[in-house]
Protein backbone atom coordinates (compact mmCIF):
# COMPACT_ATOMS: atom_id res chain seq x y z
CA UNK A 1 -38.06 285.14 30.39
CA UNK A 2 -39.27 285.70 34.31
CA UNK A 3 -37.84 282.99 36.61
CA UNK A 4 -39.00 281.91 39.75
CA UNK A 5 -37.18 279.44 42.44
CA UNK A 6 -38.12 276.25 43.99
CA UNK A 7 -36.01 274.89 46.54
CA UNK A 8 -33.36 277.10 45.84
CA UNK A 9 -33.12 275.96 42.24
CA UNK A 10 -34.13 278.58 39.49
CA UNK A 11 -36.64 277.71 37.27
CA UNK A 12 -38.06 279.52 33.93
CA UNK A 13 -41.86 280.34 33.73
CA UNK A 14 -43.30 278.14 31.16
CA UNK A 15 -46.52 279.92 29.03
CA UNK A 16 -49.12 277.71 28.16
CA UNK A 17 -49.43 277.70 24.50
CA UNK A 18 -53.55 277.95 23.08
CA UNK A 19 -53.81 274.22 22.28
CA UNK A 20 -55.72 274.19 18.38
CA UNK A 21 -57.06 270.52 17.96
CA UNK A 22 -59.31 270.39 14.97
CA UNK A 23 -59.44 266.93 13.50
CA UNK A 24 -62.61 265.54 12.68
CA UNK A 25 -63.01 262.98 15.55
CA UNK A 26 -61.02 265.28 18.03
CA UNK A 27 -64.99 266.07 20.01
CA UNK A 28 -65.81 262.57 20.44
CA UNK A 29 -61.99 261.46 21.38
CA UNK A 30 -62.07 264.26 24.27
CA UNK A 31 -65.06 263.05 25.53
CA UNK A 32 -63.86 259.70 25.48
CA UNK A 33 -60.42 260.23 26.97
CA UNK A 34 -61.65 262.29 29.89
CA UNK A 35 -64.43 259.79 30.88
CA UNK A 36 -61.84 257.25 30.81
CA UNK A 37 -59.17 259.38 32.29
CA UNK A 38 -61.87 259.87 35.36
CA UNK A 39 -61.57 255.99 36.10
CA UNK A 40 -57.81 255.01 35.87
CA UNK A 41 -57.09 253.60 39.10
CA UNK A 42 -55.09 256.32 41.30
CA UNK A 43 -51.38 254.37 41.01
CA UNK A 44 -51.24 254.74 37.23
CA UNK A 45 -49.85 258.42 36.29
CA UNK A 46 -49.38 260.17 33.36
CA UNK A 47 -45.90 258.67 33.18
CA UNK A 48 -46.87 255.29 32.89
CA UNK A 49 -49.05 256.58 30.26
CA UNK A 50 -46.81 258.06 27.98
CA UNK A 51 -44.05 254.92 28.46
CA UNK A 52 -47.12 252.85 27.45
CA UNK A 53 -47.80 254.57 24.22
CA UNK A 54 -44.21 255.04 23.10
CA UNK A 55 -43.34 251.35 23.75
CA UNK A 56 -46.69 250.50 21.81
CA UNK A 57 -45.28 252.93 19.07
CA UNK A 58 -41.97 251.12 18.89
CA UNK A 59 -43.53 247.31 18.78
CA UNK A 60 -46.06 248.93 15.90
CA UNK A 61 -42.55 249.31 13.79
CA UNK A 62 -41.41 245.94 15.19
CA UNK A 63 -44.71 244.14 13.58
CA UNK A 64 -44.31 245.79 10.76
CA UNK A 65 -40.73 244.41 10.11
CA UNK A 66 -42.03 240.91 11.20
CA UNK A 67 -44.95 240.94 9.00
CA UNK A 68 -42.31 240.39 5.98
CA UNK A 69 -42.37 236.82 7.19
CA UNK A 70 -45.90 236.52 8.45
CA UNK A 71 -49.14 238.25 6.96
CA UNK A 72 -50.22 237.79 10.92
CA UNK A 73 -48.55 240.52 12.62
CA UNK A 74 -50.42 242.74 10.77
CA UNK A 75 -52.92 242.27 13.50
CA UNK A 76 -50.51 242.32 16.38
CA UNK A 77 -49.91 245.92 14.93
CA UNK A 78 -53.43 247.51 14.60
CA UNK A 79 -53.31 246.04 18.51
CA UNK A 80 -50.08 247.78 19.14
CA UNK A 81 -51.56 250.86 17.78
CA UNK A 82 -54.57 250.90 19.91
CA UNK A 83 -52.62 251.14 23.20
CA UNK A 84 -50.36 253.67 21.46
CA UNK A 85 -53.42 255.79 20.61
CA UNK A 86 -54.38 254.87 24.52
CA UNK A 87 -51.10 255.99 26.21
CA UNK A 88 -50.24 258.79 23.87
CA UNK A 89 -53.52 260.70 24.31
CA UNK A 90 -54.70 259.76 27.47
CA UNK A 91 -51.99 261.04 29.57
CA UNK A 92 -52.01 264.61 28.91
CA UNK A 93 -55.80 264.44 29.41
CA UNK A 94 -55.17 262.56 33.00
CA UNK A 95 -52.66 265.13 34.34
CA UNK A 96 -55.38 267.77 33.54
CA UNK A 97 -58.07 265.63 34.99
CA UNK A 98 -56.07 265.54 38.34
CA UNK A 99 -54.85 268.78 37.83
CA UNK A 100 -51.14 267.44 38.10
CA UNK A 101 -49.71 268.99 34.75
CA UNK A 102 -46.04 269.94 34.17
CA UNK A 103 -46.04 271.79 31.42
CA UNK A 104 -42.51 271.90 30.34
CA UNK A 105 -41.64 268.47 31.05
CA UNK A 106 -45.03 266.54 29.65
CA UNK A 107 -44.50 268.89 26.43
CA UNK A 108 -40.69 267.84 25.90
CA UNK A 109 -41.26 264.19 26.84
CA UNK A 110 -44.31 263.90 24.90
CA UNK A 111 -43.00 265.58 21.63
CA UNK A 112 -39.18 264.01 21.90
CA UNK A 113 -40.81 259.98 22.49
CA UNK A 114 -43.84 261.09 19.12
CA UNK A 115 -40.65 261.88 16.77
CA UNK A 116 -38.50 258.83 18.12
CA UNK A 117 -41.36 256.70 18.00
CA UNK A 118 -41.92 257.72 14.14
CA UNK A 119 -38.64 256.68 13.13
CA UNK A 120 -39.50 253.40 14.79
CA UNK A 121 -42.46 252.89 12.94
CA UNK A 122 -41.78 254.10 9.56
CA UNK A 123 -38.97 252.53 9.74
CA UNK A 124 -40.92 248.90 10.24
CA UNK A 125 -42.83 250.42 7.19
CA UNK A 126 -39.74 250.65 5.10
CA UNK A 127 -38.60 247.08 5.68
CA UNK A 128 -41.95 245.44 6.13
CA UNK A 129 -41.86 244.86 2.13
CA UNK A 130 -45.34 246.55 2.02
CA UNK A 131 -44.08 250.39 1.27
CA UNK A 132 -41.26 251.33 -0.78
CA UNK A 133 -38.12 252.51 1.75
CA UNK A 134 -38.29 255.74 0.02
CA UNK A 135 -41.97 256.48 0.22
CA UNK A 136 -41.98 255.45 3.91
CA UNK A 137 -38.51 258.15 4.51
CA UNK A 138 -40.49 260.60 2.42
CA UNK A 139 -43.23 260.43 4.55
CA UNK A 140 -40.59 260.39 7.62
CA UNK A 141 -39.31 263.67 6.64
CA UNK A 142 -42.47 265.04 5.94
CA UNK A 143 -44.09 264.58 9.43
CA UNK A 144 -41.11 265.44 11.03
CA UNK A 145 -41.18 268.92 9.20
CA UNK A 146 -44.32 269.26 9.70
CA UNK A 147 -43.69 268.88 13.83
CA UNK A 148 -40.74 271.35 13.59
CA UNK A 149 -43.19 273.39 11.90
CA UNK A 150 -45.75 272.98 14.63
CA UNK A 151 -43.18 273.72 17.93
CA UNK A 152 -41.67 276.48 16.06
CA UNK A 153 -45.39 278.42 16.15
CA UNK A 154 -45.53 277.04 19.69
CA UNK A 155 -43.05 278.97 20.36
CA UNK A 156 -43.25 281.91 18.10
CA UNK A 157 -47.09 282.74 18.20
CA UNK A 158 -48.00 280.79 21.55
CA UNK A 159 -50.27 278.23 19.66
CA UNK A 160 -49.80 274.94 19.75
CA UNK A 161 -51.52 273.23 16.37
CA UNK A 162 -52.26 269.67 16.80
CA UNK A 163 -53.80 268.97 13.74
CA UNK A 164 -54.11 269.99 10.17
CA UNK A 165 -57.17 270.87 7.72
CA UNK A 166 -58.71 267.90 10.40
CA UNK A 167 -56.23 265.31 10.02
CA UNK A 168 -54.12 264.44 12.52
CA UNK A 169 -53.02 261.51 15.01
CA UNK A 170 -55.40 259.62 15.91
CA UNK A 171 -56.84 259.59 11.98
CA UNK A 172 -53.67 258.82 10.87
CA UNK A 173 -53.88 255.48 13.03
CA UNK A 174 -57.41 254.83 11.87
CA UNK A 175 -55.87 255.12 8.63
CA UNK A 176 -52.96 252.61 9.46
CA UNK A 177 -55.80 249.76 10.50
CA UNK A 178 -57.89 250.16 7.84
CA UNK A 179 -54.74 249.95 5.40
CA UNK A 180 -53.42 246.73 7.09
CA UNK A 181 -56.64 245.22 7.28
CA UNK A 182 -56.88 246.42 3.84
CA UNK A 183 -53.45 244.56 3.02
CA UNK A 184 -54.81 241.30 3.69
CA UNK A 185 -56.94 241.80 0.64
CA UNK A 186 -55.68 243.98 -1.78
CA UNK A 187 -52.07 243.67 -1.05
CA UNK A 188 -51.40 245.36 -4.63
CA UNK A 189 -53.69 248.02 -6.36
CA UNK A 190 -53.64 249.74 -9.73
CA UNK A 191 -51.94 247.45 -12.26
CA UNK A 192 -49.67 245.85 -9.20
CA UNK A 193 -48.41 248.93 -7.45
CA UNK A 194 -48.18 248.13 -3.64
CA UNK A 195 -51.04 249.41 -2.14
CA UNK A 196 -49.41 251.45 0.63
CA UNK A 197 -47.20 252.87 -2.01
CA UNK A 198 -50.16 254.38 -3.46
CA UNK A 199 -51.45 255.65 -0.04
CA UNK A 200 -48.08 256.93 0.93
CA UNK A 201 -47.70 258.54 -2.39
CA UNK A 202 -51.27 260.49 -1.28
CA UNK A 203 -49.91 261.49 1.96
CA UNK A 204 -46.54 262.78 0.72
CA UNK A 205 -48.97 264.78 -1.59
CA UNK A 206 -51.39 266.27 1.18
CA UNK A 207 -48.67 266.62 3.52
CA UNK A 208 -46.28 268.97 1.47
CA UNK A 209 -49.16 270.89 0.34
CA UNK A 210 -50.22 271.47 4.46
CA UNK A 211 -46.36 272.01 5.05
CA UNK A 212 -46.35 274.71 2.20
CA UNK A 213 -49.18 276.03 3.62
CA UNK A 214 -49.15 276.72 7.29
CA UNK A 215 -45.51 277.16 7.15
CA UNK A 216 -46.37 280.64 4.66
CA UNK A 217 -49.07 281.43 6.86
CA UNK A 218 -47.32 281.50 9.56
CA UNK A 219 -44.64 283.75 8.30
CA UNK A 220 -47.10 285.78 6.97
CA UNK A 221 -48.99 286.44 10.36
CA UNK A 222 -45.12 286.78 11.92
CA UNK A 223 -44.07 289.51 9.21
CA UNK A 224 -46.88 291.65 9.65
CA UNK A 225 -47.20 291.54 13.21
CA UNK A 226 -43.17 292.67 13.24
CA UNK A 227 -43.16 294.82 10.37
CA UNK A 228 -39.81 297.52 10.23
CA UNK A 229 -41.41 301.00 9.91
């Protein structure tokens, strides 16, 4: 890979990856996140941004364990999940509004604090008493697969896929608060089965299926583009 130096120090080029966002609100939420992006006041950086949404990401799992005891923190987490969904997408989108992007370091920081933040949360899941430990580590695995998945074609085909058949982050939250405020109600569905068992048992579903899917794609596309003559 070329390298060029900076104060002495040698440093690899980085290639911007095509960035493929196709979720169903992605249009409106980039049209959101750059007007807002346009207005943060000039001492709040991307950094702050990104500390904000992982810390947000980590107290979501932390209301989920303390909703065992108290139906109420339900709430405190659909809250916690806002400014996640605030800090985790609006900082890329402010580094490129200011044109103050570092590529390598915003993708590794980014990516490392999404998978450690997971754990976190899923983890609340799994001993909130509202999902089954092994449906919530099922679905654990899963996304984690699929984001291994998703930074191997980064790196393989230069595309960067951050969504799938129009699912991705931000619906999963949306999903989250509707299913906790959901909870409140119908805390058991279909002859008593918890109802985020049930969901979870969807999304294991429509997650190995995508997993399946893009992953043979992908090695498709890869094996004929290096075929051995």
């Amino acid at each position: 890979m070329p390298a060029t130096t900076l104060n002495g120090s040698t440093l690899l080029e980085f290639r911007n990856a095509k960035r493929i966002q196709e979720s169903a609100l992605a249009r409106g939420e980039k049209r959101a996140l750059i007007w807002t992006a346009e207005r943060v006041p000039a001492w709040v950086n991307s950094d702050h941004l990104t500390i904000l949404g992982f810390a947000a990401q980590v107290a979501t799992g932390a209301c989920y364990v303390l909703s065992r005891f108290n139906r109420l923190w339900l709430i405190a987490s659909i809250a916690c999940l806002a400014l996640n969904w605030f800090g985790d997408s609006l900082d890329g989108t402010l580094a490129r509004v200011r044109q103050k992007q570092r590529p390598r370091y915003g993708f590794y920081v980014d990516h490392i604090l999404d998978s450690i933040g997971s754990v976190a949360l899923m983890g609340g899941l799994a001993l909130s008493g509202y999902m089954s430990p092994a449906i919530a580590m099922a679905l654990l695995t899963l996304f984690l697969l699929l984001s291994i998945q998703s930074y191997l074609a980064t790196y393989t085909l230069g595309e960067f896929r951050m969504s799938f058949w129009s699912f991705g982050p931000t619906e999963l939250r949306v999903l989250l608060v509707v299913g906790n405020l959901a909870l409140f109600r119908w805390p058991h569905v279909l002859h008593g089965h918890k109802l985020f068992d049930v969901g979870g048992l969807a999304g294991i579903v429509g997650m190995s299926a995508m997993l399946v899917f893009f992953t043979a794609r992908n090695i498709r596309r890869l094996y004929n583009e290096e075929r051995i003559a």
